[in-house]
Protein backbone atom coordinates (compact mmCIF):
# COMPACT_ATOMS: atom_id res chain seq x y z
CA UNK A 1 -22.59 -95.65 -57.82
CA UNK A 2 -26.63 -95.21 -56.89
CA UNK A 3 -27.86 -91.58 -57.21
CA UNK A 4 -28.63 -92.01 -53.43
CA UNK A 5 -24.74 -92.69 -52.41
CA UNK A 6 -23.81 -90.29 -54.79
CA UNK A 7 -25.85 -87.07 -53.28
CA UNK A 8 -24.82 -88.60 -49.51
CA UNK A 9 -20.98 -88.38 -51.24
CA UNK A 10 -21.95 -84.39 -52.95
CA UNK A 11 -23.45 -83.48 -49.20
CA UNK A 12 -20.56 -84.65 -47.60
CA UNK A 13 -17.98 -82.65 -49.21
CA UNK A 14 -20.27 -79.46 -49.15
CA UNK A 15 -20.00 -79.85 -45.40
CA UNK A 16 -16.31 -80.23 -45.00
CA UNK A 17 -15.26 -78.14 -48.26
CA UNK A 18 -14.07 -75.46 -46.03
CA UNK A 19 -12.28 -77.71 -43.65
CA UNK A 20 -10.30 -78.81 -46.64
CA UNK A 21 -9.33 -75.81 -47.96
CA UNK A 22 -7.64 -74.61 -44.32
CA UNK A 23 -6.07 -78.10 -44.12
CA UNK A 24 -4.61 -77.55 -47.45
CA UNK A 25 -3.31 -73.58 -46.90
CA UNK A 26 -1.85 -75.15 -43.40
CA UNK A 27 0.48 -77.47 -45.22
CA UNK A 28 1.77 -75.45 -47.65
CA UNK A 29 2.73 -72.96 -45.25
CA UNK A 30 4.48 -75.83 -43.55
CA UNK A 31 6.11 -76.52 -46.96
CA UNK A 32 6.97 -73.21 -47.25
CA UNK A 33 8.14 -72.85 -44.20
CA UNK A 34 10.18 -75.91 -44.33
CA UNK A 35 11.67 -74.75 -47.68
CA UNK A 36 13.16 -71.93 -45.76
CA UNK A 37 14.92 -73.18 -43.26
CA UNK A 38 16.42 -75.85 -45.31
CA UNK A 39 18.27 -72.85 -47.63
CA UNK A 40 19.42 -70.58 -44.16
CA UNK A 41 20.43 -74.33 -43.33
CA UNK A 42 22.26 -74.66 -46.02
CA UNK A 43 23.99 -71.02 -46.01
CA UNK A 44 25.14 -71.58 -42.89
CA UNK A 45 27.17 -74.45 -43.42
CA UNK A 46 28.65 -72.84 -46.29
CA UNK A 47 26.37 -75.26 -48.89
CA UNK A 48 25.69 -72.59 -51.33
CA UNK A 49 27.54 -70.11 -52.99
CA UNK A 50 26.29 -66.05 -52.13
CA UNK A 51 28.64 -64.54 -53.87
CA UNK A 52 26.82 -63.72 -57.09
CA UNK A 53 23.20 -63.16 -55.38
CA UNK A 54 21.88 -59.83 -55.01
CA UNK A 55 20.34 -58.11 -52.00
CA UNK A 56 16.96 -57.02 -52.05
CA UNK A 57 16.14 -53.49 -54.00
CA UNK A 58 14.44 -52.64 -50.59
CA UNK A 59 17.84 -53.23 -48.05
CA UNK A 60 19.92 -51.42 -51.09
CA UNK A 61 17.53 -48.72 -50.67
CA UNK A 62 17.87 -48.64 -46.86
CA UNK A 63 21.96 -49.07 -46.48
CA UNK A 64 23.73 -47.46 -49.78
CA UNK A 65 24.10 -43.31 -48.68
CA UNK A 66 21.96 -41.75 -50.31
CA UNK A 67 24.04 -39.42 -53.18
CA UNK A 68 24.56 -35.48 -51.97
CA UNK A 69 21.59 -33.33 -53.54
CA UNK A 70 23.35 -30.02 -54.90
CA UNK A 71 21.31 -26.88 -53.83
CA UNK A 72 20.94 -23.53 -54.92
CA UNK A 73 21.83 -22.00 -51.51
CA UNK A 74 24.42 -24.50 -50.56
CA UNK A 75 27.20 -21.62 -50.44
CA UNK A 76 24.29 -19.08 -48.88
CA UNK A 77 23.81 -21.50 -46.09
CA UNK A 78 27.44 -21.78 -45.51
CA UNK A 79 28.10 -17.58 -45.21
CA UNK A 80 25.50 -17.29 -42.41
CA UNK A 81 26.41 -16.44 -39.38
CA UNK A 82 24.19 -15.93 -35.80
CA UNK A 83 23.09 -12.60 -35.32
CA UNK A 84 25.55 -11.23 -32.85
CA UNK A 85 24.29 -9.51 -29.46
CA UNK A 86 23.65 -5.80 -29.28
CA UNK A 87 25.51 -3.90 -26.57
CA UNK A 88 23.06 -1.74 -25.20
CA UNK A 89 24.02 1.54 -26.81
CA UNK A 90 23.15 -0.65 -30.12
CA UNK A 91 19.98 -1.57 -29.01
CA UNK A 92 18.86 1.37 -27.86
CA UNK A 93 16.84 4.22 -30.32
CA UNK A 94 19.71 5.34 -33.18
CA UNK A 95 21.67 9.13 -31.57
CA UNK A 96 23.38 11.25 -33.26
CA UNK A 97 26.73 12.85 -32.66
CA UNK A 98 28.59 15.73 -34.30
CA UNK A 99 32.39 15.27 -34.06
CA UNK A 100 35.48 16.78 -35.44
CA UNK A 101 35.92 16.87 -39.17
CA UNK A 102 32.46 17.06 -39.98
CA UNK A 103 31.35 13.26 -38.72
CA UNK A 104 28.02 12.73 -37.53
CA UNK A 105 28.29 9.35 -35.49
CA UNK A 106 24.81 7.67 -35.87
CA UNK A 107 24.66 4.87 -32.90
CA UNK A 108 21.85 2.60 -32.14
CA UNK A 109 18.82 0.41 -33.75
CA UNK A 110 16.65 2.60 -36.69
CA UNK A 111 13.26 2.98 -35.14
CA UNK A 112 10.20 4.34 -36.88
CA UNK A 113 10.60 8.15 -36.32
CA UNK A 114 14.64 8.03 -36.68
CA UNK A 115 14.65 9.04 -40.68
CA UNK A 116 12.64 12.61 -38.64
CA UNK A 117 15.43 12.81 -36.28
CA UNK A 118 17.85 12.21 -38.67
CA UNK A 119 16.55 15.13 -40.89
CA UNK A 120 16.61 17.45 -37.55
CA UNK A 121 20.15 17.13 -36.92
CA UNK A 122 21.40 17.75 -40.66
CA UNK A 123 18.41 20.70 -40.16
CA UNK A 124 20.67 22.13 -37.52
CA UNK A 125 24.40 21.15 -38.26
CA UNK A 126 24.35 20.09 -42.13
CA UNK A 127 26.21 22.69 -43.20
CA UNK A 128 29.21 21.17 -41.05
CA UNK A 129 28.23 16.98 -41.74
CA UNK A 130 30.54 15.34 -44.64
CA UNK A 131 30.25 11.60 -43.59
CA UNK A 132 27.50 9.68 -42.14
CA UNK A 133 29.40 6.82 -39.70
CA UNK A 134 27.21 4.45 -38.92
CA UNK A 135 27.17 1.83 -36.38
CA UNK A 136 23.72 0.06 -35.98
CA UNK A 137 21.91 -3.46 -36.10
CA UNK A 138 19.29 -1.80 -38.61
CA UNK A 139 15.60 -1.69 -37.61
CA UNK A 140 13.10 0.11 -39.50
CA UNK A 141 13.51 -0.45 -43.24
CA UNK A 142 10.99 2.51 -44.34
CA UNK A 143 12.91 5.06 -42.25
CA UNK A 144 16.60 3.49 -43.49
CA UNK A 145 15.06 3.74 -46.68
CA UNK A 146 14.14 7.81 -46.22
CA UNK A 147 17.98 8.38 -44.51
CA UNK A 148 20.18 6.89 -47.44
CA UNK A 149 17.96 9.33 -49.74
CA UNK A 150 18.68 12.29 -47.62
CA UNK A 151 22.67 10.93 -47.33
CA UNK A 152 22.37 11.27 -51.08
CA UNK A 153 20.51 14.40 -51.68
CA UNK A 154 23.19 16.34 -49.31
CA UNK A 155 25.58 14.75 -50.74
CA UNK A 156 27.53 12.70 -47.37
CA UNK A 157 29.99 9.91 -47.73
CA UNK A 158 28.80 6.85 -45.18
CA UNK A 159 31.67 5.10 -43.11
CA UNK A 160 31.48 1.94 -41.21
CA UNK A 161 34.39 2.21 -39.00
CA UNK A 162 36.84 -0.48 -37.98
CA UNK A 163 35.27 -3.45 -36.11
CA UNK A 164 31.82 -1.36 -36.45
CA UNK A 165 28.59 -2.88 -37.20
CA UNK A 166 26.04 -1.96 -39.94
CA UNK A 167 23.11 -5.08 -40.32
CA UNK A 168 19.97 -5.53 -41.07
CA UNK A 169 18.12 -2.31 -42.79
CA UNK A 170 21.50 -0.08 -42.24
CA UNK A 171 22.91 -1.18 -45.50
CA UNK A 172 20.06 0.27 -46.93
CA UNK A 173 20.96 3.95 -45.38
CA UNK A 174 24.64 3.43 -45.42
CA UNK A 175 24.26 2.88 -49.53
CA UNK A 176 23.36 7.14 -49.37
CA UNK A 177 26.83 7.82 -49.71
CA UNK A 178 28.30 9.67 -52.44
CA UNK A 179 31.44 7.89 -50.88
CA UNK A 180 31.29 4.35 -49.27
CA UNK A 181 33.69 3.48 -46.89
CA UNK A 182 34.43 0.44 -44.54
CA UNK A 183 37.21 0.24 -41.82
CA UNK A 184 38.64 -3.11 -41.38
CA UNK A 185 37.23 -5.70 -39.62
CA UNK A 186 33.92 -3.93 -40.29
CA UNK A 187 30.66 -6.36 -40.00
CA UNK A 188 27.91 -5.44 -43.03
CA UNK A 189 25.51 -8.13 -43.41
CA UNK A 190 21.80 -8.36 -44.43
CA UNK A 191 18.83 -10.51 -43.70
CA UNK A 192 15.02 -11.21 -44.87
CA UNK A 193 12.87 -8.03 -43.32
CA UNK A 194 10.69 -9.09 -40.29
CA UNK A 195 6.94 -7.68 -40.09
CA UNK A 196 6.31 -5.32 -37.41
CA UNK A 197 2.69 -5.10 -36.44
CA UNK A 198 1.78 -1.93 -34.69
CA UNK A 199 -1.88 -1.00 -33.21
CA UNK A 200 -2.73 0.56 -36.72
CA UNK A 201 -1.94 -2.62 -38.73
CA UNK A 202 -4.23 -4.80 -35.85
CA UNK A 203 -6.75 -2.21 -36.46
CA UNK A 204 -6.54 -2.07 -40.12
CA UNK A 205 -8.17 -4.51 -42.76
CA UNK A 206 -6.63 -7.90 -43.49
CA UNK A 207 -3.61 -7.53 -45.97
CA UNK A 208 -1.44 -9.72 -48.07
CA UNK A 209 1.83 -10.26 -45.87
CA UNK A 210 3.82 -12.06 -48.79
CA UNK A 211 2.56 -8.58 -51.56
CA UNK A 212 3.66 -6.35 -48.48
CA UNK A 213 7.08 -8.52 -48.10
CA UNK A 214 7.45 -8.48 -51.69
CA UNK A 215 6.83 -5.02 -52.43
CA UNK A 216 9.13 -3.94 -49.16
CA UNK A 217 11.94 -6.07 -51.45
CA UNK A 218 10.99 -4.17 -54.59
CA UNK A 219 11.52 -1.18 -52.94
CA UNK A 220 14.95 -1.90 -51.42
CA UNK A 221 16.27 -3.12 -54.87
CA UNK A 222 15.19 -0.05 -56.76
CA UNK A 223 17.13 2.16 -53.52
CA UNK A 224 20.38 0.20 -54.33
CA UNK A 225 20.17 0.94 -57.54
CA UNK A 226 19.18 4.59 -57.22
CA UNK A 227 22.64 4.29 -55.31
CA UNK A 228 24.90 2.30 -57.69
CA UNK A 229 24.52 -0.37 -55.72
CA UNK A 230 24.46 -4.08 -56.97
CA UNK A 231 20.99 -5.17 -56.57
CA UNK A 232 22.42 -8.56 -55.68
CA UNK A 233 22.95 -7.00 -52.12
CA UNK A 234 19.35 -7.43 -51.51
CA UNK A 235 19.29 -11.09 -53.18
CA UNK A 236 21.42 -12.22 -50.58
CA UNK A 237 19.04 -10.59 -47.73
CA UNK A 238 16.03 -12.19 -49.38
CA UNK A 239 17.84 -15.68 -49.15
CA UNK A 240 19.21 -14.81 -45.15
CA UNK A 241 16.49 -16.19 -42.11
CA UNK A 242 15.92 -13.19 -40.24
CA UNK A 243 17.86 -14.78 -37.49
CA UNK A 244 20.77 -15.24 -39.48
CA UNK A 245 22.98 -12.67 -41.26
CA UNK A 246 24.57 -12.86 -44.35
CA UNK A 247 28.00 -10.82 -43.84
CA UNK A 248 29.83 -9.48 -47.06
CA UNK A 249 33.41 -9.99 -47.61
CA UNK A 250 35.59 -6.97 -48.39
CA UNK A 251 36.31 -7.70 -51.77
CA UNK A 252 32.40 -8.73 -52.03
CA UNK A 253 31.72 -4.60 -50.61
CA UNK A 254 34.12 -3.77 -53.64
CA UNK A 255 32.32 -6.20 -56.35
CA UNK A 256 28.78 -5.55 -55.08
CA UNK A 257 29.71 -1.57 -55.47
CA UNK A 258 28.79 -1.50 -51.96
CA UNK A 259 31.77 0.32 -50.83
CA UNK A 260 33.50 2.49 -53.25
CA UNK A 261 36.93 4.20 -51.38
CA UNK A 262 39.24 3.51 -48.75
CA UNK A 263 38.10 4.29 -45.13
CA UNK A 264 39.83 7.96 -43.69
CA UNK A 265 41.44 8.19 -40.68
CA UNK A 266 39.08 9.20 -38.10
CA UNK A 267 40.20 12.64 -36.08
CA UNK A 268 40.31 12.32 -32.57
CA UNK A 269 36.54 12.51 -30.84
CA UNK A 270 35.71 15.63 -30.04
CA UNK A 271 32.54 18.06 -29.64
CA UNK A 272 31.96 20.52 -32.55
């Protein structure tokens, strides 16, 4: 070949190089393609054998169940229960009643300033209070906190009565008693503490909301234990959504040292 024919020949195929290359990418799709419908041809008429073949890691992925994953709070989760509605006298500020056979029936949620009211009544009747009932949703946990100590330092048994309710924070003041006592059907559950913000914390400087929550914890454990309490009372609140409640079991009150003797029979109501 001349050297002219041969440079018209190299200009050629510089021009249609790319051409080329999509001519040759079309048909082997088309082979590909082809290929493919040949095999779902042949599965279809039953031409080759699927027995043996595998599906794709990605479908086993997609249809096999994926296996149960064990958790820690598995048997937590299944012990909660919605937090019940407050009747109104529950709801309202804790009051405090002095009835026959020295009871002092404490109704209502524990608001910042009950632990002072408590200390006025035993101020004016302790020398007539032996047992603490309690019937309350809890509330504030500093001033539950200050009424179990004072339960303890006069030395009161606590009483949940029969198909009463002490939740939240009221463990925490119930705990006081030298005695324990729960009536049956009694509800005495716990749950994670909920910050309050009040115009002094807005006002104040920035502060640490998980070293507050954790420290509020810290405190509540030591309490039990200043009681005789099992600590793992509080475990179970930690692990409780404040809109849940974890409720105890009567042989759990007995385990946990929670309750400690059978509940008395209540007089009849009446004024002292």
């Amino acid at each position: 070949m001349s050297p002219a024919r041969s440079e018209r020949l190299h200009a050629w195929l510089a021009d249609h190089a790319d051409e080329a290359v999509l001519r040759w990418l079309f048909r082997g799709m088309l082979a590909v393609i082809a290929a493919a419908l040949v095999v779902d041809l042949a599965r279809l008429n039953g031409w080759l054998d699927t027995a043996d073949q595998s599906p794709p890691a990605s479908e086993l992925q997609q249809d096999a169940p994926a296996p149960d994953q064990p958790s820690l709070l598995a048997p937590v989760l299944k012990r909660l229960v919605t937090l019940p509605q407050t009747d109104r006298a529950l709801a309202a500020p804790i009051t405090f009643e002095l009835r026959g056979g020295g009871r002092l029936v404490a109704i209502g949620t524990i608001t910042p300033g009950s632990a002072r009211a408590f200390e006025d009544e035993v101020n004016k009747h302790g020398e007539y209070i032996k047992t603490v009932v309690l019937n309350s949703p809890g509330g504030s946990v500093a001033d539950a906190l200050a009424i179990g100590r004072l339960i303890r330092t006069r030395k009161f048994a606590t009483e949940v009565e029969r198909g009463k309710y002490c939740a939240s924070s009221c463990p925490l003041a119930f705990a006081g008693g030298v005695e324990r006592r729960a009536g049956e059907g009694a509800v005495i559950g716990v749950h994670q503490v909920a910050a309050v913000t009040t115009a002094a914390a807005v006002n104040a400087a920035p502060r640490d909301d998980m070293s507050l929550a954790q420290n509020i914890s810290a405190r509540c454990q030591h309490h039990l234990i200043d009681m005789g309490v099992n600590p793992q009372v509080w475990v179970h609140a930690m692990e409780t959504p404040h809109d849940k409640l974890f409720v105890f079991k009567p042989d759990e009150l007995k385990s946990l040292n929670l309750v400690t003797a059978p509940p008395e029979t209540a007089p009849e109501k009446a004024r002292t």
